[in-house]
Protein backbone atom coordinates (compact mmCIF):
# COMPACT_ATOMS: atom_id res chain seq x y z
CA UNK A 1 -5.62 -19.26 -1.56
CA UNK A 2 -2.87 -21.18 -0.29
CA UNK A 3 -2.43 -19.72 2.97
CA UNK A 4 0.70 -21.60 4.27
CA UNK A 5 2.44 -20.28 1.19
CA UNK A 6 1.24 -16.79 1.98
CA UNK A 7 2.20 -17.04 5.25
CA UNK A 8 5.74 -18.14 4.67
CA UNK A 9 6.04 -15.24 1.85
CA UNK A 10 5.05 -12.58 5.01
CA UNK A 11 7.68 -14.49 7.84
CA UNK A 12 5.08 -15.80 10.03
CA UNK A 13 5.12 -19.30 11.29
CA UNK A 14 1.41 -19.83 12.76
CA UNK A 15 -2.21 -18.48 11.59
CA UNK A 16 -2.81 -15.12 13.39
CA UNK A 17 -5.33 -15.06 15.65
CA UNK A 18 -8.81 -14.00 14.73
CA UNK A 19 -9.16 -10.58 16.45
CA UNK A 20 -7.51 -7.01 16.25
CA UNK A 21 -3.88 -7.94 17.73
CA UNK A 22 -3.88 -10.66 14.98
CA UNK A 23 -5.24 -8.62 12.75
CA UNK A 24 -2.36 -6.08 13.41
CA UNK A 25 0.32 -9.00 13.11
CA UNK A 26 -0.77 -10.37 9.91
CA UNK A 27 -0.94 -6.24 8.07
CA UNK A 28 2.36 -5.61 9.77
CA UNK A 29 3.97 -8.83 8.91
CA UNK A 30 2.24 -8.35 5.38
CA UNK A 31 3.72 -4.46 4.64
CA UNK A 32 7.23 -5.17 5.64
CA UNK A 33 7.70 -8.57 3.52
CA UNK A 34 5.91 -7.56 0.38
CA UNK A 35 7.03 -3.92 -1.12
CA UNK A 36 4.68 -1.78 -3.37
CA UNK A 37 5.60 -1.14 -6.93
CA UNK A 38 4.41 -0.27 -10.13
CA UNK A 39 7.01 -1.56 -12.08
CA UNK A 40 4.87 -4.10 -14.33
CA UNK A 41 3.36 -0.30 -16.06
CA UNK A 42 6.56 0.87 -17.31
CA UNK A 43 7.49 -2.59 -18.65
CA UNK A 44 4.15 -2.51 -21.03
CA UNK A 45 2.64 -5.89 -19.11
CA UNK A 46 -0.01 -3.93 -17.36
CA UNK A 47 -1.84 -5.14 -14.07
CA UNK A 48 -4.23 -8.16 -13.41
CA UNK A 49 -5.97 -8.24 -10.00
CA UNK A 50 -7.28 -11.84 -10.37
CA UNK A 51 -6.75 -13.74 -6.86
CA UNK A 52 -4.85 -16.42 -9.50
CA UNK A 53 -2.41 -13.83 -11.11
CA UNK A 54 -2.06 -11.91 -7.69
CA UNK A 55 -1.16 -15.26 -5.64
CA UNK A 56 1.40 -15.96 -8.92
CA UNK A 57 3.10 -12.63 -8.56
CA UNK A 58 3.49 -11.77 -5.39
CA UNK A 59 3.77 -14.73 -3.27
CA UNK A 60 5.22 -17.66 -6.24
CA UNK A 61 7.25 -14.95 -7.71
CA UNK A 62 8.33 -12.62 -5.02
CA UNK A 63 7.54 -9.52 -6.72
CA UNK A 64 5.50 -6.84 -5.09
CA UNK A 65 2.23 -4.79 -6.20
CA UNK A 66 0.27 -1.56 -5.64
CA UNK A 67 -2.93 -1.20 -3.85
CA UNK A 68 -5.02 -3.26 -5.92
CA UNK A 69 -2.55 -6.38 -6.10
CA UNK A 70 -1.72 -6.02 -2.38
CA UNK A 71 -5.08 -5.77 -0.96
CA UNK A 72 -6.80 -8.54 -3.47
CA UNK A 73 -3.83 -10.70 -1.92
CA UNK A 74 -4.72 -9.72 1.85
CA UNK A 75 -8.62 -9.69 0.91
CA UNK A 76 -7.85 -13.80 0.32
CA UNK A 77 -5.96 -14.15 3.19
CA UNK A 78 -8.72 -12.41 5.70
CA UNK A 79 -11.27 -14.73 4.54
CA UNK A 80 -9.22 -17.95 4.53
CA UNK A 81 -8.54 -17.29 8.12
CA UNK A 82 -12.37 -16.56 8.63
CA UNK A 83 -12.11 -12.68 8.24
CA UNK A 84 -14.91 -10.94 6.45
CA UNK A 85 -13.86 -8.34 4.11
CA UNK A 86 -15.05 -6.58 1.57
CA UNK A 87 -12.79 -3.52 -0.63
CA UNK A 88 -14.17 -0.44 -0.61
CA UNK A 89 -12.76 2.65 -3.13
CA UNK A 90 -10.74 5.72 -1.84
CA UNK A 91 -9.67 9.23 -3.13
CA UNK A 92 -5.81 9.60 -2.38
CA UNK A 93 -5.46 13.19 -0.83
CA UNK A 94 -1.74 12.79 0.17
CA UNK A 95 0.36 15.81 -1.27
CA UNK A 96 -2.53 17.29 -2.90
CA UNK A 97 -4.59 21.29 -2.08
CA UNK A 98 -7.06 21.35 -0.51
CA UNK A 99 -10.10 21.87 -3.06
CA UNK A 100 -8.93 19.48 -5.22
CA UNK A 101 -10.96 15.81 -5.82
CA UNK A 102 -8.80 13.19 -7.31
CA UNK A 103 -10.50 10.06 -8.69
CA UNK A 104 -10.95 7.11 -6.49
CA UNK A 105 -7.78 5.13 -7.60
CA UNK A 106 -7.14 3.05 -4.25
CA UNK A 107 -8.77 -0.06 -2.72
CA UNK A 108 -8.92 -0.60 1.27
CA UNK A 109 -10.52 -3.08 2.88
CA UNK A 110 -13.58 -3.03 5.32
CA UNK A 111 -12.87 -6.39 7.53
CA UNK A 112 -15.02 -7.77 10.76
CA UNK A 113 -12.93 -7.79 13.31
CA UNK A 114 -14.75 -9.57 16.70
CA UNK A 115 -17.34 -7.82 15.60
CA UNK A 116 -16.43 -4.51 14.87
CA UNK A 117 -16.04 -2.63 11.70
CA UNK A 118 -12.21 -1.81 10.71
CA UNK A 119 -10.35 -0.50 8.28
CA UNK A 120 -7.77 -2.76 6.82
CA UNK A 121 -5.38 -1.96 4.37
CA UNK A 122 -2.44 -3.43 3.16
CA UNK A 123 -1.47 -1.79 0.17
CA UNK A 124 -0.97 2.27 1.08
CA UNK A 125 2.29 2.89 -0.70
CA UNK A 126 2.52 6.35 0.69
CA UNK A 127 3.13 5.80 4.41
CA UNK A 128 2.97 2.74 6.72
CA UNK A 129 -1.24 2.64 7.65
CA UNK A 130 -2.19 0.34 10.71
CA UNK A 131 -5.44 -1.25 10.90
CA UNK A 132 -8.16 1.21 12.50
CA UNK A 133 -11.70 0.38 14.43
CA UNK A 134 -14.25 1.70 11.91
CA UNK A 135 -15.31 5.08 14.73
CA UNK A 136 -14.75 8.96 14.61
CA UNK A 137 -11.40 9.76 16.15
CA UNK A 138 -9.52 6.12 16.38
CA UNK A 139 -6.33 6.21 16.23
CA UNK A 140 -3.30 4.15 16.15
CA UNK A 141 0.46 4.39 16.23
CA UNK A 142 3.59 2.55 13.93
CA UNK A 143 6.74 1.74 14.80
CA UNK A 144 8.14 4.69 12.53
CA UNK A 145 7.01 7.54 15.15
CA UNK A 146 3.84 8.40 12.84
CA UNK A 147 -0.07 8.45 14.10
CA UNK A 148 -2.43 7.29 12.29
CA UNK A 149 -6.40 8.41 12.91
CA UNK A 150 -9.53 8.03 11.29
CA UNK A 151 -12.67 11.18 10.94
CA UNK A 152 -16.20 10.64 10.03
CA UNK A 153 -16.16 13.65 7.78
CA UNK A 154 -19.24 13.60 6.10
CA UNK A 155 -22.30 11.09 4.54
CA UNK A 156 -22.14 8.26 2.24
CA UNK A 157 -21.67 9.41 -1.14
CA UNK A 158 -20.66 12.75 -0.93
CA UNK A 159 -17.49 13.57 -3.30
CA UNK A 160 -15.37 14.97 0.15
CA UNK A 161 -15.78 11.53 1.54
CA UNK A 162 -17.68 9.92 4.21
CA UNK A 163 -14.57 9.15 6.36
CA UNK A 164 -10.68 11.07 6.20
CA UNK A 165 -7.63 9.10 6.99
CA UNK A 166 -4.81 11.31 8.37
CA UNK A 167 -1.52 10.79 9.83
CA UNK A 168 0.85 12.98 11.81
CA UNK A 169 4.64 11.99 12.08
CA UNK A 170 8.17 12.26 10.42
CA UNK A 171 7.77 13.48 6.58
CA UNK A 172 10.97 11.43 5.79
CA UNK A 173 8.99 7.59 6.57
CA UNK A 174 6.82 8.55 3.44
CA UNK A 175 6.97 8.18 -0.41
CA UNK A 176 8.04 11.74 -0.59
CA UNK A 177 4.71 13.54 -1.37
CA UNK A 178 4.07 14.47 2.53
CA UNK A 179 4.27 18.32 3.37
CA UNK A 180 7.19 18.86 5.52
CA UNK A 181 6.28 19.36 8.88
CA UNK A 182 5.18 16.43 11.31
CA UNK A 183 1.59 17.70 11.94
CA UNK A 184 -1.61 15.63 11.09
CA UNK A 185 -1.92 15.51 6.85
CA UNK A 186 -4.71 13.93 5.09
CA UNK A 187 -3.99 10.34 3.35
CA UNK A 188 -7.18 9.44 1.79
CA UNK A 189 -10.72 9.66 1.46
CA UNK A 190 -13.53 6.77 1.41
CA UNK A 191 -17.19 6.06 2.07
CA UNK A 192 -18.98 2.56 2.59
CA UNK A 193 -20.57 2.25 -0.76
CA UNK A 194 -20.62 -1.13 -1.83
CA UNK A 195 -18.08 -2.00 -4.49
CA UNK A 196 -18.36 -4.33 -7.13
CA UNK A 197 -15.50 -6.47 -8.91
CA UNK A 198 -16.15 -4.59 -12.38
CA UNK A 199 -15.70 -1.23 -10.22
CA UNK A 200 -12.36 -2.78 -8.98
CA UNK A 201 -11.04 -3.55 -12.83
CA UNK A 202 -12.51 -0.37 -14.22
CA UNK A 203 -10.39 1.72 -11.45
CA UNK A 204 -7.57 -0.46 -12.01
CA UNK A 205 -7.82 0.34 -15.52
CA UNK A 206 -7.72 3.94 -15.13
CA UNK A 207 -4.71 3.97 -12.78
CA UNK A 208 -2.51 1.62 -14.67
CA UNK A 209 -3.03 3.43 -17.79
CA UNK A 210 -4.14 7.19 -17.40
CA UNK A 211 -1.12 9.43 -19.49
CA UNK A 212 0.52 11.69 -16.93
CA UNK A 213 -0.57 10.13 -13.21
CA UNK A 214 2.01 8.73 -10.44
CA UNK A 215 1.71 4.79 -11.54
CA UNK A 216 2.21 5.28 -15.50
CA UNK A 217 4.93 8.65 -15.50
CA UNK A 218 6.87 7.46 -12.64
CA UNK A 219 8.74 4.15 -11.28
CA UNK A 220 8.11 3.59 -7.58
CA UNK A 221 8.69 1.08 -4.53
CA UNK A 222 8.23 1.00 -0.57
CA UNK A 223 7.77 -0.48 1.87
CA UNK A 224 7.98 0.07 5.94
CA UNK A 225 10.77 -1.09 8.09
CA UNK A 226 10.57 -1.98 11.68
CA UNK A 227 11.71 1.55 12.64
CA UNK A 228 11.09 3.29 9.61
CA UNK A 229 10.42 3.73 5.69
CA UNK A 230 12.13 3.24 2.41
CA UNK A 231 10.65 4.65 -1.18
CA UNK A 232 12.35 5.06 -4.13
CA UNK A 233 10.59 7.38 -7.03
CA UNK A 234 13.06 6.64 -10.52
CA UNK A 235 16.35 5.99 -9.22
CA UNK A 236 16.03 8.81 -5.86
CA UNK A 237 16.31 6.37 -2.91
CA UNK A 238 15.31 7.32 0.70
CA UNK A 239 15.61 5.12 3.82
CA UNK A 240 14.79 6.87 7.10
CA UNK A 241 15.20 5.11 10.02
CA UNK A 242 15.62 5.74 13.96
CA UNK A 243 19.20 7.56 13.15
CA UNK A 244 17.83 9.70 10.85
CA UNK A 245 17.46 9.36 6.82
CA UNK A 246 19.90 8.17 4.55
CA UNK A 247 19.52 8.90 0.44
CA UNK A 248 21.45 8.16 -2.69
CA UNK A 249 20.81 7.84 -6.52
CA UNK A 250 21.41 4.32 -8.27
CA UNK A 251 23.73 3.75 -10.89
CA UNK A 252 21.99 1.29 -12.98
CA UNK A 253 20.18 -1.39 -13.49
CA UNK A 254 21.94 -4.09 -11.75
CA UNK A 255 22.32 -1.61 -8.63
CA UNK A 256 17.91 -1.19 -8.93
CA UNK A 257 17.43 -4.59 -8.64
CA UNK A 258 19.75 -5.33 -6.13
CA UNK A 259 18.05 -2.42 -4.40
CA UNK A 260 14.49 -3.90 -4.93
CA UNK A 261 15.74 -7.22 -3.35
CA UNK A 262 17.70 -5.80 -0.31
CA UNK A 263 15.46 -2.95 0.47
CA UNK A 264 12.10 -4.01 -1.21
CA UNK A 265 12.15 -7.37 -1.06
CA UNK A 266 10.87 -7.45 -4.50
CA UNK A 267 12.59 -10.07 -6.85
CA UNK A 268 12.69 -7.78 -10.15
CA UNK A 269 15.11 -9.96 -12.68
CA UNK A 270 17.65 -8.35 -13.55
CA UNK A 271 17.20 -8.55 -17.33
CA UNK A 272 14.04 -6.52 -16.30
CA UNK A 273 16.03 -3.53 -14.38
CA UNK A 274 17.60 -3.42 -17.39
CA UNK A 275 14.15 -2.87 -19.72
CA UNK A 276 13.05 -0.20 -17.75
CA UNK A 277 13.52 3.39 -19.33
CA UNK A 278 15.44 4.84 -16.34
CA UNK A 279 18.68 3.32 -18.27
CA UNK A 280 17.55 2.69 -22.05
């Protein structure tokens, strides 16, 4: 882990400092220079989680990643600045009924924070998640208007979850797959099972290659602004923001990666924009 480097790639000029208001720099500085994306699926190269391939793409290359790029890249970065962390596996309940148990197809991190439990995640791509004290009813705010809080829900290894990430705040500083109204909405679902790396490539696996899901039917990006959210599903893109929410459809491929630079900050080449199937 060449932390300089990463540092550099997320704006900052100094090492955070070891306790939750660093910890809160580094994940905010982290979301808003590093967008989520799944576009190395629909181009056939699939996704490595390796700290080596992870560092490569999105730090050297200034691409971006989904959950288990980002957080394998912010899991390095907590223990080179003398963190502990480990990843533990969550069931994404965002847009979904209730009743319904989806696999568990995203990585957060657990991280020791001055002592204290807290959840850590850098690589949500639905909404803009703040770190959280590991306890029944924390909760935190982000600069888009939302709330963030955590509930101890029910035991370690039950299928509902041990613990239930919600957030309450504007539907429009999402991915798109919030309900409309601004009241509290589950995110995801996670217990404190211990994870292992084969459980990380086996879950990778499934997401990145599972006919029919989000990551392998769909092309996505996002990423949280300062007073807001941009996402773009295909070629629908949606920036809200403190004036309200903006949205348009692009053209073609040299518009998208334009877009993925400006709004992203994800350096897609253009001769890839043009290999995706959203303009064959």
């Amino acid at each position: 882990m060449d932390l300089n480097r990463y540092l550099a790639r997320i704006g900052l000029d100094a090492r955070p400092a070891c306790d939750a208001g660093g910890l809160a720099a580094l994940q905010s500085a982290h979301r808003m220079a590093i967008g989520f994306e799944n576009l190395d699926i629909p181009l056939g190269r699939g996704i490595r989680i390796d700290s080596e391939s992870v560092f490569d793409k999105l730090v050297a290359k200034g691409r971006g990643g989904y959950c288990f790029e980002q957080n394998r890249l912010y899991a390095d970065a907590l223990t080179a600045l003398g963190l502990p962390n480990r990843p533990l596996l969550a069931r994404v309940r965002l847009g979904l009924p209730e009743g319904v148990i989806p696999p568990r197809t995203h990585v957060c991190l657990l991280a020791e924070v001055e002592g204290a439990p807290t959840l850590a995640d850098a690589g949500f791509g639905g909404s803009n998640v703040p770190p959280l004290p590991l306890a029944d009813g924390a909760e935190a705010q982000t600069a888009d208007g939302a709330r963030h809080r955590l509930r101890r829900i029910g035991d370690e290894g039950t299928t509902g979850g041990q613990w239930l990430l919600e957030r309450a705040g504007p539907p429009a500083a999402t991915d798109g797959r919030a309900a409309p109204h601004a009241d509290w909405q589950p995110q995801y679902t996670f217990d404190l099972f211990e994870v292992a790396p084969d459980d990380l490539e086996q879950a990778n696996h499934w997401t990145a290659t599972r006919p029919g899901t989000r990551f392998t039917s769909l092309h996505v990006a996002s990423i949280p602004r300062t007073d807001g959210f941009a996402s773009m599903v295909d070629r629908e893109l949606t920036v809200h923001h403190a004036r309200g929410t903006d949205r348009c459809v692009i053209e073609g491929p040299a518009d998208y990666a334009r877009t993925l630079r400006d709004v992203f900050r994800i350096a897609l080449p253009a001769e890839d924009a043009a290999g995706l199937s959203l303009f064959s």
